[in-house]
C-alpha atoms as a PDB file:
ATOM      1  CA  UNK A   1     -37.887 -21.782  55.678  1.00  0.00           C
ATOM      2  CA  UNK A   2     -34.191 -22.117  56.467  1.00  0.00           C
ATOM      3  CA  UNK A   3     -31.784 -19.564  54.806  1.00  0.00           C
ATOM      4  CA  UNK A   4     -30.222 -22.298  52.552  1.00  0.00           C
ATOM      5  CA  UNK A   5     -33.578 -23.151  51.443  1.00  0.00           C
ATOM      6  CA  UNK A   6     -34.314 -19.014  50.772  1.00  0.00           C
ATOM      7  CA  UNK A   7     -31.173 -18.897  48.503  1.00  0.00           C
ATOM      8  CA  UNK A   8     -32.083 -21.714  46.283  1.00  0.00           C
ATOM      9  CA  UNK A   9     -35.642 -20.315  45.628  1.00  0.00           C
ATOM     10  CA  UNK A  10     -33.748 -16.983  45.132  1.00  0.00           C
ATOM     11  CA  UNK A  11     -31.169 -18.617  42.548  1.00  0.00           C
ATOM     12  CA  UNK A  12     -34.150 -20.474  41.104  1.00  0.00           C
ATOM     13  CA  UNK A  13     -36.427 -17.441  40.201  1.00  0.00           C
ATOM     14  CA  UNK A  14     -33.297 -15.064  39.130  1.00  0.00           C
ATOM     15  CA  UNK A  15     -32.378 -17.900  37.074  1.00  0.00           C
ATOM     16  CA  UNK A  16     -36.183 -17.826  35.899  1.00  0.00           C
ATOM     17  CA  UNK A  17     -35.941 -14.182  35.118  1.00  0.00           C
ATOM     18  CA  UNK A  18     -32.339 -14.444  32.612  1.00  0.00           C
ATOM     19  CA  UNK A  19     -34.067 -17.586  31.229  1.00  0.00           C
ATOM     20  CA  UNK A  20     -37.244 -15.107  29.782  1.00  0.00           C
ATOM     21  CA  UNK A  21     -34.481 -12.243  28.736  1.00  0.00           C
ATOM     22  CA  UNK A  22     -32.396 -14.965  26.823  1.00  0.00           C
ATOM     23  CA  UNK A  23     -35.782 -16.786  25.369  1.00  0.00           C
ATOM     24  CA  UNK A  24     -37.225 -13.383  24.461  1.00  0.00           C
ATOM     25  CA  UNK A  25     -34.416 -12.559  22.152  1.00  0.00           C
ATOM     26  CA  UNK A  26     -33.944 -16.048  20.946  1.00  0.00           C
ATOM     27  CA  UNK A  27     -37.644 -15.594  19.995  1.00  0.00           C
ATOM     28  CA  UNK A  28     -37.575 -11.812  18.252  1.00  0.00           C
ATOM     29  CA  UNK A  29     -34.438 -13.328  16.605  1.00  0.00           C
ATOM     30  CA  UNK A  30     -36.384 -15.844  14.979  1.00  0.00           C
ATOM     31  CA  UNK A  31     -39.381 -14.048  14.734  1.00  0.00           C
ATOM     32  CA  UNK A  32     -37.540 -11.101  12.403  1.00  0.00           C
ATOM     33  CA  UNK A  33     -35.447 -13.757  10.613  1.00  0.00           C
ATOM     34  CA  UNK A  34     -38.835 -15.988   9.678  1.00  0.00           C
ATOM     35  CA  UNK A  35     -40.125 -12.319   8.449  1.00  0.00           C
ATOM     36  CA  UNK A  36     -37.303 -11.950   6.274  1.00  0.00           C
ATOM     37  CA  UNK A  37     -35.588  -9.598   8.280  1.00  0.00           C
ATOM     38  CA  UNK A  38     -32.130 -10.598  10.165  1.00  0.00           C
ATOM     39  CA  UNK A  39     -31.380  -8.902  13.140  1.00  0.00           C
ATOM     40  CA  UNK A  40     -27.761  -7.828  13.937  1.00  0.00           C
ATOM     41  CA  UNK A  41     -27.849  -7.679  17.394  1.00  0.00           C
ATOM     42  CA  UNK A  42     -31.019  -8.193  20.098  1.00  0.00           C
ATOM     43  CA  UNK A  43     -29.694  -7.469  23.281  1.00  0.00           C
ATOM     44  CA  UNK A  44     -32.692  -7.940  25.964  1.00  0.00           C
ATOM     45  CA  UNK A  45     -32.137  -7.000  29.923  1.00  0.00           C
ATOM     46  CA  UNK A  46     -35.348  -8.328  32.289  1.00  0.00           C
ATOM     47  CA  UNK A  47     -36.149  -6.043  35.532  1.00  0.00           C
ATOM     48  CA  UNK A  48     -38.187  -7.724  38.464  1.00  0.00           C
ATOM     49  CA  UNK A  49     -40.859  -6.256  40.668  1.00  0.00           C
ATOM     50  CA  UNK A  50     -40.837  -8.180  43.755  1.00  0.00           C
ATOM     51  CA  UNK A  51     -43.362  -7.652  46.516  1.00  0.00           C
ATOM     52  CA  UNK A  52     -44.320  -8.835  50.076  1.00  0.00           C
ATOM     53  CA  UNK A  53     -46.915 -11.680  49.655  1.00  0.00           C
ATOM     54  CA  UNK A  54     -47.565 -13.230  52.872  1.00  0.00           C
ATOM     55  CA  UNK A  55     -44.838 -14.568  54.760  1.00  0.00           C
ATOM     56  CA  UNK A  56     -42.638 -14.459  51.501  1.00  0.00           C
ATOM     57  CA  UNK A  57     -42.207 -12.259  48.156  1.00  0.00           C
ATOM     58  CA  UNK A  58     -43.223 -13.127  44.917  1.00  0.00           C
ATOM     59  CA  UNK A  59     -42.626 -11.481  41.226  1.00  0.00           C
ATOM     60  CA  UNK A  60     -45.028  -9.685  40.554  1.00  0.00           C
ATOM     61  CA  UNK A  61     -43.617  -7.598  37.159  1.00  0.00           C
ATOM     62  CA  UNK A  62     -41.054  -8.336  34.789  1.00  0.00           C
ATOM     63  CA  UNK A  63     -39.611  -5.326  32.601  1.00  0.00           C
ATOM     64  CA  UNK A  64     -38.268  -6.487  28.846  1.00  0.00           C
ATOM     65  CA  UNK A  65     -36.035  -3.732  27.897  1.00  0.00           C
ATOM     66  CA  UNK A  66     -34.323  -4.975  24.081  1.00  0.00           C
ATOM     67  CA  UNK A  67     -32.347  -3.019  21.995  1.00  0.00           C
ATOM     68  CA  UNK A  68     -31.896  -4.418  18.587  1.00  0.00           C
ATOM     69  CA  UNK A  69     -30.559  -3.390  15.271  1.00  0.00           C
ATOM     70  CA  UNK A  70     -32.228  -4.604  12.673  1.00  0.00           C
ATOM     71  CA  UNK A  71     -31.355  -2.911   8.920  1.00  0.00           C
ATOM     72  CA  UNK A  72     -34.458  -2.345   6.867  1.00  0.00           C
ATOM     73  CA  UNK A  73     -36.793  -2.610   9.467  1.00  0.00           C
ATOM     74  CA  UNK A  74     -39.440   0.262  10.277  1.00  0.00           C
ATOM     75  CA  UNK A  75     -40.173   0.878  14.103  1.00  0.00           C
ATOM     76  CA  UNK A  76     -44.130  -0.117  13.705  1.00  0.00           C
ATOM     77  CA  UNK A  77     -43.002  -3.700  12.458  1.00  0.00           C
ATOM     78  CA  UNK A  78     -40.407  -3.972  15.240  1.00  0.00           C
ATOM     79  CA  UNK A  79     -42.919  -3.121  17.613  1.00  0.00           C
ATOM     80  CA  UNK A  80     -44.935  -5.880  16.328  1.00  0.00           C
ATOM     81  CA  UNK A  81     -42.097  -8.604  16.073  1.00  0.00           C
ATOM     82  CA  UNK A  82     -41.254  -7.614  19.538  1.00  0.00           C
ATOM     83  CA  UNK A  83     -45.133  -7.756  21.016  1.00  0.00           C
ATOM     84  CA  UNK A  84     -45.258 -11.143  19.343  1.00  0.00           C
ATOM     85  CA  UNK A  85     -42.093 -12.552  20.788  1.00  0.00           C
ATOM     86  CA  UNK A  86     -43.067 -11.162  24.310  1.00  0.00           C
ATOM     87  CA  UNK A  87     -46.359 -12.973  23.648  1.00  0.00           C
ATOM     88  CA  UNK A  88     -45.351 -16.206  22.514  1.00  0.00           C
ATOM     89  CA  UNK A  89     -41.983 -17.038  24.796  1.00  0.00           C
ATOM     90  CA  UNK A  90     -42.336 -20.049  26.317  1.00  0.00           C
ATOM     91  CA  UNK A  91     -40.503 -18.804  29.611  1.00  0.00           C
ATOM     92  CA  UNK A  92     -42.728 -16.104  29.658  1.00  0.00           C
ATOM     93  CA  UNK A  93     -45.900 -18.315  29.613  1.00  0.00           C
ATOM     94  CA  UNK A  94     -44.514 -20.027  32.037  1.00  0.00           C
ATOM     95  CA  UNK A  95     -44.174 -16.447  34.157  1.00  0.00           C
ATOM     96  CA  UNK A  96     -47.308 -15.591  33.001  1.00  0.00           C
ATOM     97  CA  UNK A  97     -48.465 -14.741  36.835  1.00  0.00           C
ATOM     98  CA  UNK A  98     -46.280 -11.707  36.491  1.00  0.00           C
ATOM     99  CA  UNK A  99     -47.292  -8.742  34.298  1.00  0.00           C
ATOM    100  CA  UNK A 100     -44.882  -9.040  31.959  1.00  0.00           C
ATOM    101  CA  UNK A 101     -44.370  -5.413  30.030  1.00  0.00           C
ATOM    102  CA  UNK A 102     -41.817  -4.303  27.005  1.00  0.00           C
ATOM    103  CA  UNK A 103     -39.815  -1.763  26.272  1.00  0.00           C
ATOM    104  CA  UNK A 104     -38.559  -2.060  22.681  1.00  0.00           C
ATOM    105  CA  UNK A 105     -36.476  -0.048  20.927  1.00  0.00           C
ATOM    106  CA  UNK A 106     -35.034  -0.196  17.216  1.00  0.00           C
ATOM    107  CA  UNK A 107     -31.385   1.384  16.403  1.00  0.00           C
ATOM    108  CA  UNK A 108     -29.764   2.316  13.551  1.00  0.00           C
END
C-alpha cells in the first residue's frame, strides 16, 4: 500500500472514530430528552486501541468517555441512558468489530 493510500485509510477511520463520539452524544441527548430529562451539556471524547493485524493495524477498542450535566437526573438512570445510547448508535453498530466500552459520568 503506498503512503498516500495509508493516510486516507488513516483519515478515514479517525474520521470513523469522531463520527461515534459525536453520534453517541447526539444519541444520549435524545435519549435523556425523550425521557423527559434535558441535558445541559454531553461532552463525549472516543480513545482507540489499535493493534498489529497482519501486515496492517486495525481498531480493536474504542473508549467512550462523556461527561454530561444533566439536572434532576440520578447516576443509576444516567448509567442507563448512557448504556442505551452506546448500544443503539448507529456509528457504533457500524464499529461493532471493536469492543466498544463507556465511561460515563454525571456532574452537578
Amino acid at each position: 500500500m503506498s503512503k498516500s493510500s495509508r493516510t486516507l485509510v488513516e483519515k478515514r477511520h479517525w474520521l470513523g472514530i469522531a463520527a461515534d463520539a459525536g453520534c453517541f452524544s447526539m444519541a444520549l441527548s435524545h435519549g435523556l430528552a425523550e425521557a423527559g430529562q434535558e441535558p445541559k451539556s454531553v461532552e463525549t471524547e472516543a480513545t482507540v486501541t489499535l493493534e498489529k493485524a497482519g501486515e496492517g493495524f486495525e481498531i480493536s477498542r474504542i473508549n467512550l468517555a462523556v461527561v454530561a450535566k444533566v439536572p434532576g437526573l440520578g447516576d443509576d438512570e444516567f448509567l442507563v441512558q448512557a448504556e442505551d445510547a452506546k448500544k443503539n448508535c448507529p456509528v457504533s453498530k457500524l464499529l461493532a468489530g471493536a469492543e466498544i466500552t463507556l465511561d460515563a459520568k454525571l456532574v452537578t
